[in-house]
Protein backbone atom coordinates (compact mmCIF):
# COMPACT_ATOMS: atom_id res chain seq x y z
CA UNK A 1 85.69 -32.21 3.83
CA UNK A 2 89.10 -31.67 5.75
CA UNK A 3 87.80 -29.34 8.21
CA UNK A 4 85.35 -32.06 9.39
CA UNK A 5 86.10 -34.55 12.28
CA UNK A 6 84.31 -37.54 11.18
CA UNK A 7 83.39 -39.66 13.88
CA UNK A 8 84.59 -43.13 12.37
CA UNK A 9 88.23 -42.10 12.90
CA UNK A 10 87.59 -42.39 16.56
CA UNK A 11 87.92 -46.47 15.48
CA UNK A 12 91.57 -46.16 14.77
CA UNK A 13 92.57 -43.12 17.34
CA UNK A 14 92.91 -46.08 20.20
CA UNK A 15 95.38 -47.97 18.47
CA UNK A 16 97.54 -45.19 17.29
CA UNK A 17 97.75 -43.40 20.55
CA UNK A 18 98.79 -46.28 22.41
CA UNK A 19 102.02 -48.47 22.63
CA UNK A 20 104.43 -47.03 20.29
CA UNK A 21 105.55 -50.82 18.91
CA UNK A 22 103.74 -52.57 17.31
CA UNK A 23 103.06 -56.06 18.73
CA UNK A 24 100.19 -58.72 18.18
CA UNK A 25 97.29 -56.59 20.09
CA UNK A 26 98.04 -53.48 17.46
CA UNK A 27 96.83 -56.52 14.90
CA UNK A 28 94.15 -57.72 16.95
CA UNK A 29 93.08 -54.33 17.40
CA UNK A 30 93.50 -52.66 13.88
CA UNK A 31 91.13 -55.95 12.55
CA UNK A 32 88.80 -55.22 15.16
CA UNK A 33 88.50 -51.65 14.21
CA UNK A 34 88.45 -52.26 10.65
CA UNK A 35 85.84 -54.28 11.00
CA UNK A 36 83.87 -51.90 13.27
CA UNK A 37 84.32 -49.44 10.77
CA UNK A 38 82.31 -51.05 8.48
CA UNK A 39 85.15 -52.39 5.83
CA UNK A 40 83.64 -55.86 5.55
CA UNK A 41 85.39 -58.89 6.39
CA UNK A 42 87.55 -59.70 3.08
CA UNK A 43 88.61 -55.94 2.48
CA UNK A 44 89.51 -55.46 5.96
CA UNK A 45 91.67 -59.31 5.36
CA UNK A 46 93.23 -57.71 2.48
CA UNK A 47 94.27 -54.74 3.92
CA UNK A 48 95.81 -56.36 7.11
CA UNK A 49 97.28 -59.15 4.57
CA UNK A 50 98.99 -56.02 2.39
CA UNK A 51 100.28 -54.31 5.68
CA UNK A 52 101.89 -57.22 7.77
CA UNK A 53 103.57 -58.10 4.35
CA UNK A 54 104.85 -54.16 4.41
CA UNK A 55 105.77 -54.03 7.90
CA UNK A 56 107.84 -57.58 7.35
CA UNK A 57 109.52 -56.33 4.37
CA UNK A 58 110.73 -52.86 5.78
CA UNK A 59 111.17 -54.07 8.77
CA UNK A 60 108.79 -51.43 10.29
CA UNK A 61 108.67 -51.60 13.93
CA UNK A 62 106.66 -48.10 14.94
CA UNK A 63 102.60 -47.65 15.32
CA UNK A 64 103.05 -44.16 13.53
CA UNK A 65 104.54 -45.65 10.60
CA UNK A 66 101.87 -48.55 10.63
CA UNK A 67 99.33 -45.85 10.29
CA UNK A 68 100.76 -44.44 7.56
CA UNK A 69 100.97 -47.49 5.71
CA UNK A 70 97.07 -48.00 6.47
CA UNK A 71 96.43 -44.24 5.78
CA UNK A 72 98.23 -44.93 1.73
CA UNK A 73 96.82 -48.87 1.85
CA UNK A 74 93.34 -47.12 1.85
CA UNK A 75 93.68 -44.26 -0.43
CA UNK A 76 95.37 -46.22 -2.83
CA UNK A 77 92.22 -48.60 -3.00
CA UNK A 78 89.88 -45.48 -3.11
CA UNK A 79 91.57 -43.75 -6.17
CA UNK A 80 91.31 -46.75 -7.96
CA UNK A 81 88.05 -45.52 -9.00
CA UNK A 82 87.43 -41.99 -10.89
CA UNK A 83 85.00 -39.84 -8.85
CA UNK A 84 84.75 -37.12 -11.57
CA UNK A 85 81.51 -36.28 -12.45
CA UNK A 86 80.13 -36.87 -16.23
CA UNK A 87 78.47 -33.37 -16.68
CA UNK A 88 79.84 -32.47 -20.41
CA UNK A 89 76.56 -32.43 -22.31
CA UNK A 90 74.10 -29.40 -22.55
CA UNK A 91 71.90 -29.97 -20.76
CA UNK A 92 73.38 -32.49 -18.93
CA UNK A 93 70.79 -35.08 -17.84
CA UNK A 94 71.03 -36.99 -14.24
CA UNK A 95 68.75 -39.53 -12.83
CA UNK A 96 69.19 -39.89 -9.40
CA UNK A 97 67.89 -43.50 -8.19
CA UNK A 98 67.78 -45.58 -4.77
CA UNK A 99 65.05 -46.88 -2.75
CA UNK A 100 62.68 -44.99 -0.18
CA UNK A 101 64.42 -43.54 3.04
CA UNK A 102 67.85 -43.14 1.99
CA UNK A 103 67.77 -39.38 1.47
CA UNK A 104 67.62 -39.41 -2.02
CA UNK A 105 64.75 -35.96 -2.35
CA UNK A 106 67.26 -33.81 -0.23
CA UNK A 107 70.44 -35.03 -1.93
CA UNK A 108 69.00 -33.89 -5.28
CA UNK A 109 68.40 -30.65 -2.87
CA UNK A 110 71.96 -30.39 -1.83
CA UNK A 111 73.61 -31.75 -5.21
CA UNK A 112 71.59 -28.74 -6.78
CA UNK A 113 72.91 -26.46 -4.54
CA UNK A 114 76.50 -27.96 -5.20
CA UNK A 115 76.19 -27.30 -8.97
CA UNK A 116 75.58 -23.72 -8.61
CA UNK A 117 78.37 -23.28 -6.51
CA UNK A 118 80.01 -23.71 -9.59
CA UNK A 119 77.85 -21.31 -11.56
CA UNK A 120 75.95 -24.14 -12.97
CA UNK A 121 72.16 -23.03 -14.27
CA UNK A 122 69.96 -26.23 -12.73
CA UNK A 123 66.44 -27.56 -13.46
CA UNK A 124 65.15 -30.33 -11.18
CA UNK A 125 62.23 -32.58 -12.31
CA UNK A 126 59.51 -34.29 -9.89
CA UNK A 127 59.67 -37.27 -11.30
CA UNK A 128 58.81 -39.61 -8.33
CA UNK A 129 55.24 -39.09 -8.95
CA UNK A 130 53.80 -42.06 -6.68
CA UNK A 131 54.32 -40.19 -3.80
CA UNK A 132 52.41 -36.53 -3.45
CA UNK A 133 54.71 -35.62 -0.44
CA UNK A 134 58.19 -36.34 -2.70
CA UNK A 135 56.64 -33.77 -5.57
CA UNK A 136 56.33 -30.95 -2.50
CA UNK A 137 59.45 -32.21 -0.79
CA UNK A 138 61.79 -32.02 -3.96
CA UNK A 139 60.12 -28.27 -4.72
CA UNK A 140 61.06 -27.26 -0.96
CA UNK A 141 64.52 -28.04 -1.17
CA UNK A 142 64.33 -26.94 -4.74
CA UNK A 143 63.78 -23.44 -3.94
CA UNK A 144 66.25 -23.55 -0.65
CA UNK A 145 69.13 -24.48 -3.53
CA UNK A 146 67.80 -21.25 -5.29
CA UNK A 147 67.18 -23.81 -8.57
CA UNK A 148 63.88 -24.28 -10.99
CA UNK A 149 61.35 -27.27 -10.34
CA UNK A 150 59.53 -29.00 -12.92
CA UNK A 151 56.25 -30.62 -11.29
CA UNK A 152 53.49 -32.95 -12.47
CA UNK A 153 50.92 -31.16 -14.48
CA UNK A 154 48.33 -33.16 -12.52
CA UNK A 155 48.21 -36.05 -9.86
CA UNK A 156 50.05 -39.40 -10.64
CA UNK A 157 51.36 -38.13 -13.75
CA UNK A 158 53.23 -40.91 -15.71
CA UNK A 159 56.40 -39.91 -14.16
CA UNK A 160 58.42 -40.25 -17.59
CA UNK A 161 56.32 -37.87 -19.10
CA UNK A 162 57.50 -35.85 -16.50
CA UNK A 163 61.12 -36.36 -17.39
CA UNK A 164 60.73 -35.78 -20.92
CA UNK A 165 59.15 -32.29 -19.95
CA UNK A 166 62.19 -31.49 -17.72
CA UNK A 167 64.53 -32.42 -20.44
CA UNK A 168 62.75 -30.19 -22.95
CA UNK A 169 62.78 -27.57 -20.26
CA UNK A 170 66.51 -27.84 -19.78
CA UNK A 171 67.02 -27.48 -23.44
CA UNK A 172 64.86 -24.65 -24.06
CA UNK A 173 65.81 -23.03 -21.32
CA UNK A 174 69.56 -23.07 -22.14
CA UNK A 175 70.11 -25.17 -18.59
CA UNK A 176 73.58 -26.88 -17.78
CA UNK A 177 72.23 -29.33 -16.17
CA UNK A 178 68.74 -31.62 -15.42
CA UNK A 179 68.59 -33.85 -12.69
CA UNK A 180 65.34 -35.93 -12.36
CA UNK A 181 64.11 -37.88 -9.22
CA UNK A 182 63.11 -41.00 -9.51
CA UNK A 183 60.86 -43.21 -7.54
CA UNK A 184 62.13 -45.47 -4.92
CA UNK A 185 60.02 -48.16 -3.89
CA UNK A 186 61.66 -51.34 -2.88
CA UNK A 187 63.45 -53.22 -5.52
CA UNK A 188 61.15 -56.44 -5.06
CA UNK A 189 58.52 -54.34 -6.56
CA UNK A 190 59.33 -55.32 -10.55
CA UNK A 191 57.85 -52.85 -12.26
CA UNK A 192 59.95 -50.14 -11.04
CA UNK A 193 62.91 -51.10 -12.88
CA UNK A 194 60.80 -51.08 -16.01
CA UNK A 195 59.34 -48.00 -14.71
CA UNK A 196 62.74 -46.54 -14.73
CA UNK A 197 63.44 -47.95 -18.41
CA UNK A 198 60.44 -46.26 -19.40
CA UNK A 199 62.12 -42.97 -18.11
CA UNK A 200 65.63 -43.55 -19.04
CA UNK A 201 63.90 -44.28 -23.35
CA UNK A 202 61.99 -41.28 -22.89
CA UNK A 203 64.78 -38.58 -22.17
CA UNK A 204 66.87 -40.36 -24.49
CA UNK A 205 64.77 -39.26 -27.35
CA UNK A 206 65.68 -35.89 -26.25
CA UNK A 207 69.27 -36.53 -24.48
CA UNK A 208 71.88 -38.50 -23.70
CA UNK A 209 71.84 -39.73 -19.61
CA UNK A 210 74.96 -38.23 -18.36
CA UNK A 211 75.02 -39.69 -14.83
CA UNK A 212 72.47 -42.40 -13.31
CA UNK A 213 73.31 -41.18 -9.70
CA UNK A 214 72.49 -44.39 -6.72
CA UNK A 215 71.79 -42.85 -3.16
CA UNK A 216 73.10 -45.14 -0.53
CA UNK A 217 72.68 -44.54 2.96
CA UNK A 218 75.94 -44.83 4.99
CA UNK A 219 74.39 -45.87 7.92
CA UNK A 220 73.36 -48.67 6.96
CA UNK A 221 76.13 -50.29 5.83
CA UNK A 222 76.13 -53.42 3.85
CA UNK A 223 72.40 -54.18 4.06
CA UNK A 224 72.15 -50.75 2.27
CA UNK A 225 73.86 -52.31 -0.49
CA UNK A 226 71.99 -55.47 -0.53
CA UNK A 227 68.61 -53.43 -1.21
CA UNK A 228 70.39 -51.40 -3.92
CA UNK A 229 71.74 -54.57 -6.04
CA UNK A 230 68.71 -54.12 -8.30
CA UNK A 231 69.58 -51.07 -9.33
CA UNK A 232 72.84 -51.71 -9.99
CA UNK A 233 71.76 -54.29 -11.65
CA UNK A 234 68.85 -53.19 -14.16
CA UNK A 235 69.33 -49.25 -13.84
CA UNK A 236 72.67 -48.50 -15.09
CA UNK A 237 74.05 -46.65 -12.94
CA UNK A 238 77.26 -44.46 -12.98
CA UNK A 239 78.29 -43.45 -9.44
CA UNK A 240 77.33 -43.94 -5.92
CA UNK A 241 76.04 -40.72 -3.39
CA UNK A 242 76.76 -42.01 -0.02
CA UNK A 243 74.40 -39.93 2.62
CA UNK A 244 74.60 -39.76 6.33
CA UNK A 245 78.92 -40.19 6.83
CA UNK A 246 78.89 -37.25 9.09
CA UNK A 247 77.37 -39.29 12.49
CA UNK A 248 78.44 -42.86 11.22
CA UNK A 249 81.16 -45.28 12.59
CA UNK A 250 80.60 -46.79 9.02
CA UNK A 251 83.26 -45.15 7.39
CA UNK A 252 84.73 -48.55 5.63
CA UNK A 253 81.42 -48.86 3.82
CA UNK A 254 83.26 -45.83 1.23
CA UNK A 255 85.67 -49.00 0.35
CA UNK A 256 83.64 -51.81 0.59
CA UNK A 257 80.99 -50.55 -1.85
CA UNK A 258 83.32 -49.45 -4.37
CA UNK A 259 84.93 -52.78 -4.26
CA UNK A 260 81.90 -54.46 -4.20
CA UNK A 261 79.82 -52.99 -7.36
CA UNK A 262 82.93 -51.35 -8.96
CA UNK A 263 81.06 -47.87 -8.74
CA UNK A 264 82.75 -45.02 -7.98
CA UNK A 265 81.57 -42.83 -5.22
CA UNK A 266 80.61 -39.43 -6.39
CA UNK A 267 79.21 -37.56 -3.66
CA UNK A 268 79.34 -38.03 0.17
CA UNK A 269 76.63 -36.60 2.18
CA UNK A 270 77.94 -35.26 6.03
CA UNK A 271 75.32 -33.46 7.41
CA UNK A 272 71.62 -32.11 7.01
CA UNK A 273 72.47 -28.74 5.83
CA UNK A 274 71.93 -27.33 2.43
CA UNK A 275 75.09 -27.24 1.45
CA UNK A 276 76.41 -30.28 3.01
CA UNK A 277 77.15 -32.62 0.28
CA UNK A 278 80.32 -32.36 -1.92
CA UNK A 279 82.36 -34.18 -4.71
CA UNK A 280 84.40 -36.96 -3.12
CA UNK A 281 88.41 -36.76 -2.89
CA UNK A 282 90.32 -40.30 -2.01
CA UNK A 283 93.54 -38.50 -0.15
CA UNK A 284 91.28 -35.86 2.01
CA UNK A 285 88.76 -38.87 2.65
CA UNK A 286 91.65 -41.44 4.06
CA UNK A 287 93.26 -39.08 5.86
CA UNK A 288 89.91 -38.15 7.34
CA UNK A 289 88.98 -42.01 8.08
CA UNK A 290 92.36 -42.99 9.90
CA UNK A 291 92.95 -39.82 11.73
């Protein structure tokens, strides 16, 4: 993550390599930036709120300093929220959840990949078994992450029967760890919550859900969010993946989710490379977002 230069810093870089005192427009400005940046209107009121109280009672009168008030103001709202990843059982079962579009076949691609970097044995199952192209597309980026698929033994297999054979897969196979796509039509279609509560029963008979994994896509900000309520709602999830960061000015939207479902965020997403997701770290990320 720190070698990166995410674009959504560019927000900030005008204010902190102008005037070196700050003055009203460095307020103006820092709002109008937050906001830009995708922090949502009451976290970016908070955080200007928390600094002009700072600046008043240290009697701060320097941009750099201001920045480094904003820079600790944001990572100390980020680590309020434990991005470690639940991965202690054998096998270790993941669902990975969100609706159609937001990347969520080639994150399970990437996250595979990610686990094996840490010597981790992975099985992925095909689980999203409404749509033929998902099956093919999870097996492609399956075998790119050098990792073992488990498809549909025939067309429009119930797709929990599909999960239960992954699971039993992962256990006879002495696997670390299962993760199981899921479909993602949109959440006004009702069944697919109890679609999902079908699968969640079934692997349950064989092992415990670690991680219920929600792919958000970064670019789209807080209407992203809006779609995904249901799931946060009715599919118990754990942690948030947050795809697409690397060519959005929606950096804020790392905050304002977390804030707003009281999910961590697990993953981050930053390019379309194989190997281009990894864990999520509040100090590196900050420091990244404000420049």
């Amino acid at each position: 993550m720190a070698e990166r230069s995410w674009s959504f810093s560019k927000a900030f870089r005008n204010i902190f390599s102008g005037p070196e005192l700050i003055t009203e427009d460095t307020w103006d400005e820092l709002e109008t930036a937050l906001i830009t940046a995708d922090f949502g209107p009451d976290v970016s009121e908070s955080i200007l709120d928390e600094l002009r109280a700072q600046v008043d009672r240290h009697h701060v009168t320097e941009v750099k300093e201001l920045r480094l008030m904003l820079r600790e103001s944001i990572e100390d709202r980020l680590a309020k929220f434990d991005p470690t990843l639940r991965l202690q059982e054998r096998p270790a079962v993941v669902l990975v959840v969100g609706v159609n579009g937001v990347g969520k076949t080639t994150t399970i691609g990437k996250f595979a990949r990610y686990l094996t970097t840490f010597d981790r044995k992975v099985v992925v199952g095909a689980a999203d078994t409404f749509r033929a192209a998902a099956v093919e597309q999870l097996a492609t980026w399956a075998e790119r992450a050098g990792v073992d698929v488990v498809r549909p033994q025939q067309q429009g297999q119930d797709p929990a029967s599909v999960a239960f054979q992954t699971v039993q897969r992962a256990t006879e196979g002495g696997y670390d760890v299962a993760i199981i796509d899921t479909a993602g039509r949109l959440q006004t279609k009702g069944g697919l919550m109890d679609e999902l509560s079908k699968v969640r029963r079934v692997i349950e008979k064989q092992a415990p859900v670690s991680e219920v994994l929600l792919v958000l896509d970064a670019t789209t900000g807080q209407n992203g969010l809006a779609q995904a309520e249901a799931f946060i709602e009715h599919a118990g999830v754990t942690g948030l993946v947050l795809t697409k960061l690397d060519g959005s000015a929606k950096g804020g939207f790392v905050l304002s989710v977390q804030q707003k479902t009281g999910l961590p965020i697990k993953l981050i997403g930053q390019g379309e490379g194989i190997g281009d997701l990894t864990g999520f770290t509040p100090h590196v990320f900050a420091q990244q977002l404000v420049g």
